[in-house]
PDB file of N, CA and C in Angstrom:
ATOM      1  N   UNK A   1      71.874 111.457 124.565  1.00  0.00           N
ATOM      2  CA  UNK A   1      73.151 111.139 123.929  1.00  0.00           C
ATOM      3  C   UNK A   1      72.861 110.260 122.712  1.00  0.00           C
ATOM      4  N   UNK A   2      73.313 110.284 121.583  1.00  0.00           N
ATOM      5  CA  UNK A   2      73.144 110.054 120.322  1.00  0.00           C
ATOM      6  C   UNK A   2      74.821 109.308 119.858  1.00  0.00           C
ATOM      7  N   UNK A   3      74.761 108.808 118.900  1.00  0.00           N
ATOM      8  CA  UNK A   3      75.718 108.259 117.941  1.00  0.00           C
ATOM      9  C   UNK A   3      76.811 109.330 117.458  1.00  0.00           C
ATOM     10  N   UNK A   4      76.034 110.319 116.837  1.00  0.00           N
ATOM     11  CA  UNK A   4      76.369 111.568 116.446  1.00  0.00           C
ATOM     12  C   UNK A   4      77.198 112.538 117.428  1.00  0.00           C
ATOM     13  N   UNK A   5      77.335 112.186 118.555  1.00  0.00           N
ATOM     14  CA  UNK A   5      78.332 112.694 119.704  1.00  0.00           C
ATOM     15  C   UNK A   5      79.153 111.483 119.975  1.00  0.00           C
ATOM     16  N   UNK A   6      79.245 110.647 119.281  1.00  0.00           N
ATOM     17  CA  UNK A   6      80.951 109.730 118.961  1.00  0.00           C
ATOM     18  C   UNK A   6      81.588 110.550 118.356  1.00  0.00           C
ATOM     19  N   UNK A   7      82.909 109.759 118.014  1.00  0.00           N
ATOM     20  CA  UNK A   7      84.066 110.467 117.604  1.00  0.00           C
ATOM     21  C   UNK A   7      84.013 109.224 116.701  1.00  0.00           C
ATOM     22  N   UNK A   8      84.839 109.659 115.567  1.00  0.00           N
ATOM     23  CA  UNK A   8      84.869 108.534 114.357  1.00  0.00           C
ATOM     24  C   UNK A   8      85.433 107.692 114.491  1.00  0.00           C
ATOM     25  N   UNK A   9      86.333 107.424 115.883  1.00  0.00           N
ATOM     26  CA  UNK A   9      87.137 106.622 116.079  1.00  0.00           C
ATOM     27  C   UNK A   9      86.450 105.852 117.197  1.00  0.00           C
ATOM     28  N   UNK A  10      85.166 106.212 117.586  1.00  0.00           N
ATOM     29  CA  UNK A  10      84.542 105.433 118.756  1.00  0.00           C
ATOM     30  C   UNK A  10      83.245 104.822 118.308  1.00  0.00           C
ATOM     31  N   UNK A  11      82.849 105.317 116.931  1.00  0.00           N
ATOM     32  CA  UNK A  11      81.880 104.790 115.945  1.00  0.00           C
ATOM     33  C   UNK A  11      83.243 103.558 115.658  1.00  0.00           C
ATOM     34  N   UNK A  12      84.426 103.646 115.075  1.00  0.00           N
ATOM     35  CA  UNK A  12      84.943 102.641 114.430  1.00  0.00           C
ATOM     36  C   UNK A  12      84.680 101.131 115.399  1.00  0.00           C
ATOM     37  N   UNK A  13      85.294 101.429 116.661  1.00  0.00           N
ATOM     38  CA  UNK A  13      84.911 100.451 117.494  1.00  0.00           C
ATOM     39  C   UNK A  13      83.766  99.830 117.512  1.00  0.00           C
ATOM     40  N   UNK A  14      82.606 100.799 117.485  1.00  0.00           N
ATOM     41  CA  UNK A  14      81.279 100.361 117.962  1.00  0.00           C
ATOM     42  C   UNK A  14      81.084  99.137 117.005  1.00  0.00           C
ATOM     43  N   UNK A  15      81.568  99.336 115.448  1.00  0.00           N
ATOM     44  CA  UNK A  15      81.244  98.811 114.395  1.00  0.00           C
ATOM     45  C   UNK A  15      81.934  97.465 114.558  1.00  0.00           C
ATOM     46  N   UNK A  16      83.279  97.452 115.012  1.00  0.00           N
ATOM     47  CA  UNK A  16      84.452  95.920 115.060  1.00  0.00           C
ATOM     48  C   UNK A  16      83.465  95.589 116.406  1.00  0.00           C
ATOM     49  N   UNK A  17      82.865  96.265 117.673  1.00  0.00           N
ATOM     50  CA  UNK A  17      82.574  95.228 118.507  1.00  0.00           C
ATOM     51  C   UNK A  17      81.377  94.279 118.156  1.00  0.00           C
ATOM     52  N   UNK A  18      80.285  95.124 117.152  1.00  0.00           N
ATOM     53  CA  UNK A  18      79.540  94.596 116.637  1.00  0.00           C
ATOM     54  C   UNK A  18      79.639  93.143 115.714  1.00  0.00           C
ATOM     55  N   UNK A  19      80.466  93.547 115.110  1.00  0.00           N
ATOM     56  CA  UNK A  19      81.220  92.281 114.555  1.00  0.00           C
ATOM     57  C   UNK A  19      82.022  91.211 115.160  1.00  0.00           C
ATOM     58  N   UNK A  20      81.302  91.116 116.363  1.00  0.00           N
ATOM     59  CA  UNK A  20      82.537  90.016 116.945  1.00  0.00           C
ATOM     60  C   UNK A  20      81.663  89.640 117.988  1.00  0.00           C
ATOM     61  N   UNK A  21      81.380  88.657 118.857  1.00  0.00           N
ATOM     62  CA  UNK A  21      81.094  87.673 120.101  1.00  0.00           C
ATOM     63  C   UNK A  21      81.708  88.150 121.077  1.00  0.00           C
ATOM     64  N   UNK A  22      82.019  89.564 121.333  1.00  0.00           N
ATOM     65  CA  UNK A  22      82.321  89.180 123.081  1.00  0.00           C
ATOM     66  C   UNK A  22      84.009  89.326 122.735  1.00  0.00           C
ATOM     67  N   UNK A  23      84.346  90.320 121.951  1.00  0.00           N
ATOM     68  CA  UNK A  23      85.918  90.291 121.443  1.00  0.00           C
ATOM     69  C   UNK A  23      86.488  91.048 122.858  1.00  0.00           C
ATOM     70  N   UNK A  24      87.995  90.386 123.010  1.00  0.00           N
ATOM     71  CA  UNK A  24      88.866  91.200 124.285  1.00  0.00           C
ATOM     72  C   UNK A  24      89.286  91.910 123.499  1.00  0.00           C
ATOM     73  N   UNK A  25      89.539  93.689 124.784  1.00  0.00           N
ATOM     74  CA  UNK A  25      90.166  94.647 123.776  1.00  0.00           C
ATOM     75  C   UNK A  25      90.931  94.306 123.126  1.00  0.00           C
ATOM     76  N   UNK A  26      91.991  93.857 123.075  1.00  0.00           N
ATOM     77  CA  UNK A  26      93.133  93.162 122.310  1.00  0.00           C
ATOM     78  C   UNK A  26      92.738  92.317 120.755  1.00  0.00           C
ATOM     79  N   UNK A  27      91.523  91.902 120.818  1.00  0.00           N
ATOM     80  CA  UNK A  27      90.524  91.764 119.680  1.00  0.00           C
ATOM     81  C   UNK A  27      90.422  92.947 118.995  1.00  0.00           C
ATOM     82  N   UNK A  28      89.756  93.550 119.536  1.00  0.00           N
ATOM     83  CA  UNK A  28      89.189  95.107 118.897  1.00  0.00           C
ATOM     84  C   UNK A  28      90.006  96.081 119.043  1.00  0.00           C
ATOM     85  N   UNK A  29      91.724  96.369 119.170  1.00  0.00           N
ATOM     86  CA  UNK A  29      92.818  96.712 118.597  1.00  0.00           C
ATOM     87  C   UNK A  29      93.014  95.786 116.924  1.00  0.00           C
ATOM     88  N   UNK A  30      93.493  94.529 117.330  1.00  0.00           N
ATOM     89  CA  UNK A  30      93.874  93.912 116.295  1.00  0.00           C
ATOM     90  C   UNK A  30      92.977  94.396 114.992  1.00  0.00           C
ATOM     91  N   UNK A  31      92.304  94.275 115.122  1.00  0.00           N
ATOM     92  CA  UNK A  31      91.019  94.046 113.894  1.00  0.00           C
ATOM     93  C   UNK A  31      90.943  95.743 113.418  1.00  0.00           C
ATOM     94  N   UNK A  32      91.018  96.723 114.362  1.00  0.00           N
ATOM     95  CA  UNK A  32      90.868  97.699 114.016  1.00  0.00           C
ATOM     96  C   UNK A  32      92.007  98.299 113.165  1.00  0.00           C
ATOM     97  N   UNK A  33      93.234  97.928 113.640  1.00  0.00           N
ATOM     98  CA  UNK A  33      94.722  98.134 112.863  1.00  0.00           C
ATOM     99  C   UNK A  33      94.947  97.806 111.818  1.00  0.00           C
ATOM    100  N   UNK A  34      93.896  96.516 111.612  1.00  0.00           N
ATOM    101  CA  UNK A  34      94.050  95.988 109.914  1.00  0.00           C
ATOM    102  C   UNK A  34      93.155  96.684 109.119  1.00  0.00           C
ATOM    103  N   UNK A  35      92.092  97.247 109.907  1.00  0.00           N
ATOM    104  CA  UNK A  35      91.557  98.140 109.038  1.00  0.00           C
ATOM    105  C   UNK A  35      92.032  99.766 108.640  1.00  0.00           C
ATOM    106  N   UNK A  36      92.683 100.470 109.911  1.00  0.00           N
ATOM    107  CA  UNK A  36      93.455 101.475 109.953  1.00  0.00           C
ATOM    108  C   UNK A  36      94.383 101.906 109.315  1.00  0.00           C
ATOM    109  N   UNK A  37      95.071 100.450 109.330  1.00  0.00           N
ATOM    110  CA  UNK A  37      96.496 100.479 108.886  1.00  0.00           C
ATOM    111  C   UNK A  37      97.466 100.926 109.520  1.00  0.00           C
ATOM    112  N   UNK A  38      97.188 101.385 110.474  1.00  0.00           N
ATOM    113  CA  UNK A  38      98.473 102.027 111.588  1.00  0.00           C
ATOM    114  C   UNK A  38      98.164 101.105 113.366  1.00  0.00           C
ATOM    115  N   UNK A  39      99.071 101.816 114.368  1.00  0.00           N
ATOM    116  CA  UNK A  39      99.462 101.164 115.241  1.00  0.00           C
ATOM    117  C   UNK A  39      97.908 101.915 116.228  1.00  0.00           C
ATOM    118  N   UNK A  40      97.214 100.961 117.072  1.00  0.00           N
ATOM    119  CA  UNK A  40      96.569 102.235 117.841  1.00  0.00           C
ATOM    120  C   UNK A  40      97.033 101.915 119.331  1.00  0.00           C
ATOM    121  N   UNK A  41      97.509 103.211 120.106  1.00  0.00           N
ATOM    122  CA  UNK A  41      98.438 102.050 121.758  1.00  0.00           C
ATOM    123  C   UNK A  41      96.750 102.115 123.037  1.00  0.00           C
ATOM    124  N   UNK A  42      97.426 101.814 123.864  1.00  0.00           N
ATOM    125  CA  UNK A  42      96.468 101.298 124.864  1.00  0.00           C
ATOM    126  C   UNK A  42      95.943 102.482 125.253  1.00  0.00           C
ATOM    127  N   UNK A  43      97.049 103.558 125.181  1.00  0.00           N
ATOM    128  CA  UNK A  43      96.007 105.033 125.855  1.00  0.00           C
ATOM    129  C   UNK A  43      95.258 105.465 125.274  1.00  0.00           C
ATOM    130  N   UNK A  44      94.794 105.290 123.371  1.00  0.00           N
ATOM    131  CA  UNK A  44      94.187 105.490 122.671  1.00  0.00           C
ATOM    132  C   UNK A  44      92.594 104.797 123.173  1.00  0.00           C
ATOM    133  N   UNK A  45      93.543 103.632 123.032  1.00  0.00           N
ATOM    134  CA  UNK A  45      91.696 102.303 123.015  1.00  0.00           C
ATOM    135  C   UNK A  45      91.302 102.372 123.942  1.00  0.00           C
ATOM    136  N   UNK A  46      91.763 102.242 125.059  1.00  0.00           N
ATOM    137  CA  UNK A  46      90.762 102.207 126.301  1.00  0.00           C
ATOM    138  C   UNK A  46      90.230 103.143 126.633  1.00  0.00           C
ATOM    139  N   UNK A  47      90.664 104.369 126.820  1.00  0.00           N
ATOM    140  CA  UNK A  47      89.807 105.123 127.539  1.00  0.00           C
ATOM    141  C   UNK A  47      88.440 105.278 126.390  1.00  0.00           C
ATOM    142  N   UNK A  48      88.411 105.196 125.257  1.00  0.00           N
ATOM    143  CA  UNK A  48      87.659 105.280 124.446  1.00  0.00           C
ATOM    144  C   UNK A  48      86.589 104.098 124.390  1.00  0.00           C
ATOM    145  N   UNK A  49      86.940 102.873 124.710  1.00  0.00           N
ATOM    146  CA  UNK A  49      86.152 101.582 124.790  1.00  0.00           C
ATOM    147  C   UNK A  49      85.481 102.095 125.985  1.00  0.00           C
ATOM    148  N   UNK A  50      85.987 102.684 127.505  1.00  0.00           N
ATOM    149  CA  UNK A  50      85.413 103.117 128.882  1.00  0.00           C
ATOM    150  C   UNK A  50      84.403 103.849 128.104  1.00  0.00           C
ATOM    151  N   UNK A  51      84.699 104.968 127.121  1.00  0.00           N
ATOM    152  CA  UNK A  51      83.328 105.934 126.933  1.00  0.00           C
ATOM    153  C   UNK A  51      82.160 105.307 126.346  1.00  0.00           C
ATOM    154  N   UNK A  52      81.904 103.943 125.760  1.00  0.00           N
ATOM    155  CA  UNK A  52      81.352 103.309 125.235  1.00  0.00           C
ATOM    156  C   UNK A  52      80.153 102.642 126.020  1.00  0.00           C
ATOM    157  N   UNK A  53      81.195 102.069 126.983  1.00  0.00           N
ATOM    158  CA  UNK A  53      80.412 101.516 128.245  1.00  0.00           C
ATOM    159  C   UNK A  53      79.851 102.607 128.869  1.00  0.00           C
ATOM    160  N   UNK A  54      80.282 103.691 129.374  1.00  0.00           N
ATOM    161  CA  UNK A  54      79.714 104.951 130.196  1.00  0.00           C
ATOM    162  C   UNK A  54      78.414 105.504 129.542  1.00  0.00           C
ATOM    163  N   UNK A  55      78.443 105.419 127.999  1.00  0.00           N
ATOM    164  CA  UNK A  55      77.297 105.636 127.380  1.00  0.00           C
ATOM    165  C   UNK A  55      76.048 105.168 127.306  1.00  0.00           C
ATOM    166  N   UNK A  56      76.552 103.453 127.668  1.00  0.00           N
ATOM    167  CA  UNK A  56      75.876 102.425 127.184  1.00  0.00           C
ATOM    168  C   UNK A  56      75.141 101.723 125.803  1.00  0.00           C
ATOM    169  N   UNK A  57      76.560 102.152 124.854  1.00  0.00           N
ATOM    170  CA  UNK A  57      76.503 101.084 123.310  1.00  0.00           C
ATOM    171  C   UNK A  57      77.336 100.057 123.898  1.00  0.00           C
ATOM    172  N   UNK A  58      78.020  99.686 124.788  1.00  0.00           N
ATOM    173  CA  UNK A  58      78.377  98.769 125.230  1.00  0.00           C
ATOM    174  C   UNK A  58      78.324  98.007 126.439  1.00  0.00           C
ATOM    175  N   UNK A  59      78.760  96.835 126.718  1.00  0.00           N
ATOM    176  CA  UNK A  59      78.557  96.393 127.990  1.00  0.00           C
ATOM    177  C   UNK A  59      80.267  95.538 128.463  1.00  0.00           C
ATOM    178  N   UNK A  60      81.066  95.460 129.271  1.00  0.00           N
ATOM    179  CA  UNK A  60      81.920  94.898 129.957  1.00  0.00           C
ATOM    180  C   UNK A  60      82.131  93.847 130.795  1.00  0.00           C
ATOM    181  N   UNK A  61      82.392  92.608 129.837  1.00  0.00           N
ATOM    182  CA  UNK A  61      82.741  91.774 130.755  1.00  0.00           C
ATOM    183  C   UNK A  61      84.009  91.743 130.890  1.00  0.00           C
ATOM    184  N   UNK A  62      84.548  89.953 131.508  1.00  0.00           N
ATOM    185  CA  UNK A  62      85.237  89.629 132.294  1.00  0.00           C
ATOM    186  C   UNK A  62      85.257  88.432 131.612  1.00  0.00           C
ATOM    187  N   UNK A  63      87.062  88.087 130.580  1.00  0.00           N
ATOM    188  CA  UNK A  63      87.541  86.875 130.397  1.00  0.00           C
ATOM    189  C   UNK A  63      88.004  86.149 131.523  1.00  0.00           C
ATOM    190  N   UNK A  64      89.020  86.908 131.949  1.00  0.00           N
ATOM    191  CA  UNK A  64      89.709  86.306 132.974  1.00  0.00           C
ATOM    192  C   UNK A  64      90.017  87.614 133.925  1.00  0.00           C
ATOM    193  N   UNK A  65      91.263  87.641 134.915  1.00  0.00           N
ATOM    194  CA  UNK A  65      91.013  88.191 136.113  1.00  0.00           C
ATOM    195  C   UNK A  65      92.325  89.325 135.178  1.00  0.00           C
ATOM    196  N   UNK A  66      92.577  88.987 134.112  1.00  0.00           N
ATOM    197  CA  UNK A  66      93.580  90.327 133.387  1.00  0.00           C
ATOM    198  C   UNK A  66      92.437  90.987 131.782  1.00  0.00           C
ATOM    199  N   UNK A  67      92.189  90.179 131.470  1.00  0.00           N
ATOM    200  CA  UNK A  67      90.878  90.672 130.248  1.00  0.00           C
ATOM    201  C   UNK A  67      89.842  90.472 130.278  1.00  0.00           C
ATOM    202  N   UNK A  68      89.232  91.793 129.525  1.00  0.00           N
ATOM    203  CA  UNK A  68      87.784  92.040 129.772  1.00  0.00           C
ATOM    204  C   UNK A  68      87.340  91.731 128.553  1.00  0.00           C
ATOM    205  N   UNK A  69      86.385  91.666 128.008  1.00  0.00           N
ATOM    206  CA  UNK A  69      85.653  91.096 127.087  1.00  0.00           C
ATOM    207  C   UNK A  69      84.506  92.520 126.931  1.00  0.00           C
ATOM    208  N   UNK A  70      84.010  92.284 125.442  1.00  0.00           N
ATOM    209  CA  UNK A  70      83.188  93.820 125.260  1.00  0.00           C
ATOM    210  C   UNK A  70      81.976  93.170 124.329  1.00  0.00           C
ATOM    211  N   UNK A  71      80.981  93.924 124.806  1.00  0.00           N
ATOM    212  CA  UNK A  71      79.415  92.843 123.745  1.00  0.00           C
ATOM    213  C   UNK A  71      78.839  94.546 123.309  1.00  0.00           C
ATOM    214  N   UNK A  72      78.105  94.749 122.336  1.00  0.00           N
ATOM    215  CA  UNK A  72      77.548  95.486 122.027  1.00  0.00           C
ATOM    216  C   UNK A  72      76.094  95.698 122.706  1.00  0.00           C
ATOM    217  N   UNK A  73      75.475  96.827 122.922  1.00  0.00           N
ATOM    218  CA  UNK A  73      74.232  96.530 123.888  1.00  0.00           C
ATOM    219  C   UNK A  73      72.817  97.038 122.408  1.00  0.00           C
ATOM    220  N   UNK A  74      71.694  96.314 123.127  1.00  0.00           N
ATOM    221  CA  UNK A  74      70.761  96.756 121.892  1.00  0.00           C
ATOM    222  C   UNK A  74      70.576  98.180 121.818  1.00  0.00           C
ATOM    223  N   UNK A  75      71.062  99.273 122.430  1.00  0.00           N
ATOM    224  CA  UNK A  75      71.131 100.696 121.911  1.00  0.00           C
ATOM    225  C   UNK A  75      71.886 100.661 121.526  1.00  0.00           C
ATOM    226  N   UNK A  76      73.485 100.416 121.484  1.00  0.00           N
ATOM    227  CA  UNK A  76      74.336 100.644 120.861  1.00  0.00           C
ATOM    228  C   UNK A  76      74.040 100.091 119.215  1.00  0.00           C
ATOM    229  N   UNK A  77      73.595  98.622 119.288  1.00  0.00           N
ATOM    230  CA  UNK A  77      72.831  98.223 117.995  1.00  0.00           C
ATOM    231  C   UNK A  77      72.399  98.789 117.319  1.00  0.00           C
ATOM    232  N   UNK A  78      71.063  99.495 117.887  1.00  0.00           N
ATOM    233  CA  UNK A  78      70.272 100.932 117.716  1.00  0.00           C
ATOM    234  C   UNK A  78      71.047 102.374 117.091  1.00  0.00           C
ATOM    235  N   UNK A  79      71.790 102.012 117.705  1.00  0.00           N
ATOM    236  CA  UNK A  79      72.544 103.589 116.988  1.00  0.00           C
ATOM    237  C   UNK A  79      73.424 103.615 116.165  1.00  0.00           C
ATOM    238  N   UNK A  80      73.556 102.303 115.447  1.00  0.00           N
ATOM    239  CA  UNK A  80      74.702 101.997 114.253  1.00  0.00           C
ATOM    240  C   UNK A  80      73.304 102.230 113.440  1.00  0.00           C
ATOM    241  N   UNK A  81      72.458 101.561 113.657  1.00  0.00           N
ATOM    242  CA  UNK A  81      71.110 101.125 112.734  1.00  0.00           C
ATOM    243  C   UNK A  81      70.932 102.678 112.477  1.00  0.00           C
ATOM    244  N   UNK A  82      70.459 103.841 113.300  1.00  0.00           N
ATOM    245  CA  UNK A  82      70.073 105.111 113.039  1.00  0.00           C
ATOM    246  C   UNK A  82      71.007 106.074 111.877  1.00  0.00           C
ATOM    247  N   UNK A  83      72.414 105.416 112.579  1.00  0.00           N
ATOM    248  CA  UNK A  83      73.704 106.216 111.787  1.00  0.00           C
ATOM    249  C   UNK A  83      73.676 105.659 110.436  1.00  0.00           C
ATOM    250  N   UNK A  84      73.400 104.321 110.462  1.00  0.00           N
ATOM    251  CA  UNK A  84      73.604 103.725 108.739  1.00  0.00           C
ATOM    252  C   UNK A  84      72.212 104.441 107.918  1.00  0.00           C
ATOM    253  N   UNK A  85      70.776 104.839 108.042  1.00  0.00           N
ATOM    254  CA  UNK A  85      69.916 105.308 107.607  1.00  0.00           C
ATOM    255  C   UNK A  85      70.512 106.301 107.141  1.00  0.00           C
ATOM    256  N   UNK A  86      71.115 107.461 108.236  1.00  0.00           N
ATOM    257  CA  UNK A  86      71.548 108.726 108.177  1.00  0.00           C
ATOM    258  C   UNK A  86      72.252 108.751 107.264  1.00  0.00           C
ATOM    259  N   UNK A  87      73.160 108.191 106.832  1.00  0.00           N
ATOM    260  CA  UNK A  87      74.017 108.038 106.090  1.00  0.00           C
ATOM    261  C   UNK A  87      73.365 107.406 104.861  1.00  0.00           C
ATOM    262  N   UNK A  88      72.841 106.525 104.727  1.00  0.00           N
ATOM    263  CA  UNK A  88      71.886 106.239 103.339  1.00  0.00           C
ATOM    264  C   UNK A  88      71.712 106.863 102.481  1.00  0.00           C
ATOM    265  N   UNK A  89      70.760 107.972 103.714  1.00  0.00           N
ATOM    266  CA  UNK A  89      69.758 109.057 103.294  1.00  0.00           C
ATOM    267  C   UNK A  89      70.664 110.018 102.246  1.00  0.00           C
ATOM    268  N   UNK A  90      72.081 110.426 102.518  1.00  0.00           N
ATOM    269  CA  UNK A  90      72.841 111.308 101.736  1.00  0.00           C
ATOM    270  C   UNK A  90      73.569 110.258 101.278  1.00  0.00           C
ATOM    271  N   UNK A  91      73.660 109.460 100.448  1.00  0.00           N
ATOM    272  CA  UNK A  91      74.297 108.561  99.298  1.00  0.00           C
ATOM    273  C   UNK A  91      72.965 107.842  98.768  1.00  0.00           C
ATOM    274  N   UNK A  92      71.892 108.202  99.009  1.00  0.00           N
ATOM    275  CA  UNK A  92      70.942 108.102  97.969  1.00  0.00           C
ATOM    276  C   UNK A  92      70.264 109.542  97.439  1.00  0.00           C
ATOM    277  N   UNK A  93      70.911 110.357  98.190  1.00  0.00           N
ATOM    278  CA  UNK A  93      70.602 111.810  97.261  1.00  0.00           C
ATOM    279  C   UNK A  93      71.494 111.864  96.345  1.00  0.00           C
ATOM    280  N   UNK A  94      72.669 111.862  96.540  1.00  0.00           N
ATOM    281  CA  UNK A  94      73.993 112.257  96.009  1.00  0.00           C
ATOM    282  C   UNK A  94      73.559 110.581  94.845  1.00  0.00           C
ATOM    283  N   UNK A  95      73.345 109.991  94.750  1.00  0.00           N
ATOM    284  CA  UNK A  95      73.219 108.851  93.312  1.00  0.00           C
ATOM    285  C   UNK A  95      71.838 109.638  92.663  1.00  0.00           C
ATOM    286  N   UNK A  96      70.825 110.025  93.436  1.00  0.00           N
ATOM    287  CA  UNK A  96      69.475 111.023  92.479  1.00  0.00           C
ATOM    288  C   UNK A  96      70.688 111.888  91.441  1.00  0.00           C
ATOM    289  N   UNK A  97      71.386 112.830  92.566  1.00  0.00           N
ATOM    290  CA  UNK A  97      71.815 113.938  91.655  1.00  0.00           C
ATOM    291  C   UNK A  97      72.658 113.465  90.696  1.00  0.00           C
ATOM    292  N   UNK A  98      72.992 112.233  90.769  1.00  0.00           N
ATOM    293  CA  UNK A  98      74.142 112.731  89.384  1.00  0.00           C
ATOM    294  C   UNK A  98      74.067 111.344  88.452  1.00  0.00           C
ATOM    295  N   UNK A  99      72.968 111.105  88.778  1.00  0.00           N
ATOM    296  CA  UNK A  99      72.041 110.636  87.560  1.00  0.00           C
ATOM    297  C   UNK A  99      71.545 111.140  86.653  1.00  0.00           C
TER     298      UNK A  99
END
């Protein structure tokens, strides 16, 4: 299982959990909406944060006995790192060509 079998919307996450200490989903809604610009509801985020953990780019804790808390794991690290190369790699062709 690879990066590349996310969904762009489960790469988006990967990227806000990365950016944050241990954010509660409710973190990584907020943050994602300001980047979105639209509303995202709970049936959206969670089951999608669950596929994260099931994968293991993420890991699940426990704020309290109602929120969970979300850390990025060093594969998940790993596979932003692979995806950002990937992505390099074709925006440093595409600046060759039209130079």
């Amino acid at each position: 299982m690879n990066l590349f079998d996310l969904s762009g919307f489960q790469r988006d996450l990967l990227y806000v959990i990365a950016g944050f200490e241990n954010p509660s989903g409710q973190d990584v809604k907020e943050e994602l909406e300001r980047y979105l610009d639209e509303e995202i509801n709970h049936g959206r985020l969670y089951p999608n944060l669950d596929t994260l953990v099931e994968r293991g780019y993420v890991e699940k804790g426990q704020i309290d006995r109602r929120t969970n808390s979300y850390r990025i794991t060093d594969s998940g690290r790993q596979q932003l790192q692979d995806r950002r190369e990937w992505e390099d790699g074709y925006l440093q062709a595409e600046a060759l060509a039209s130079s």
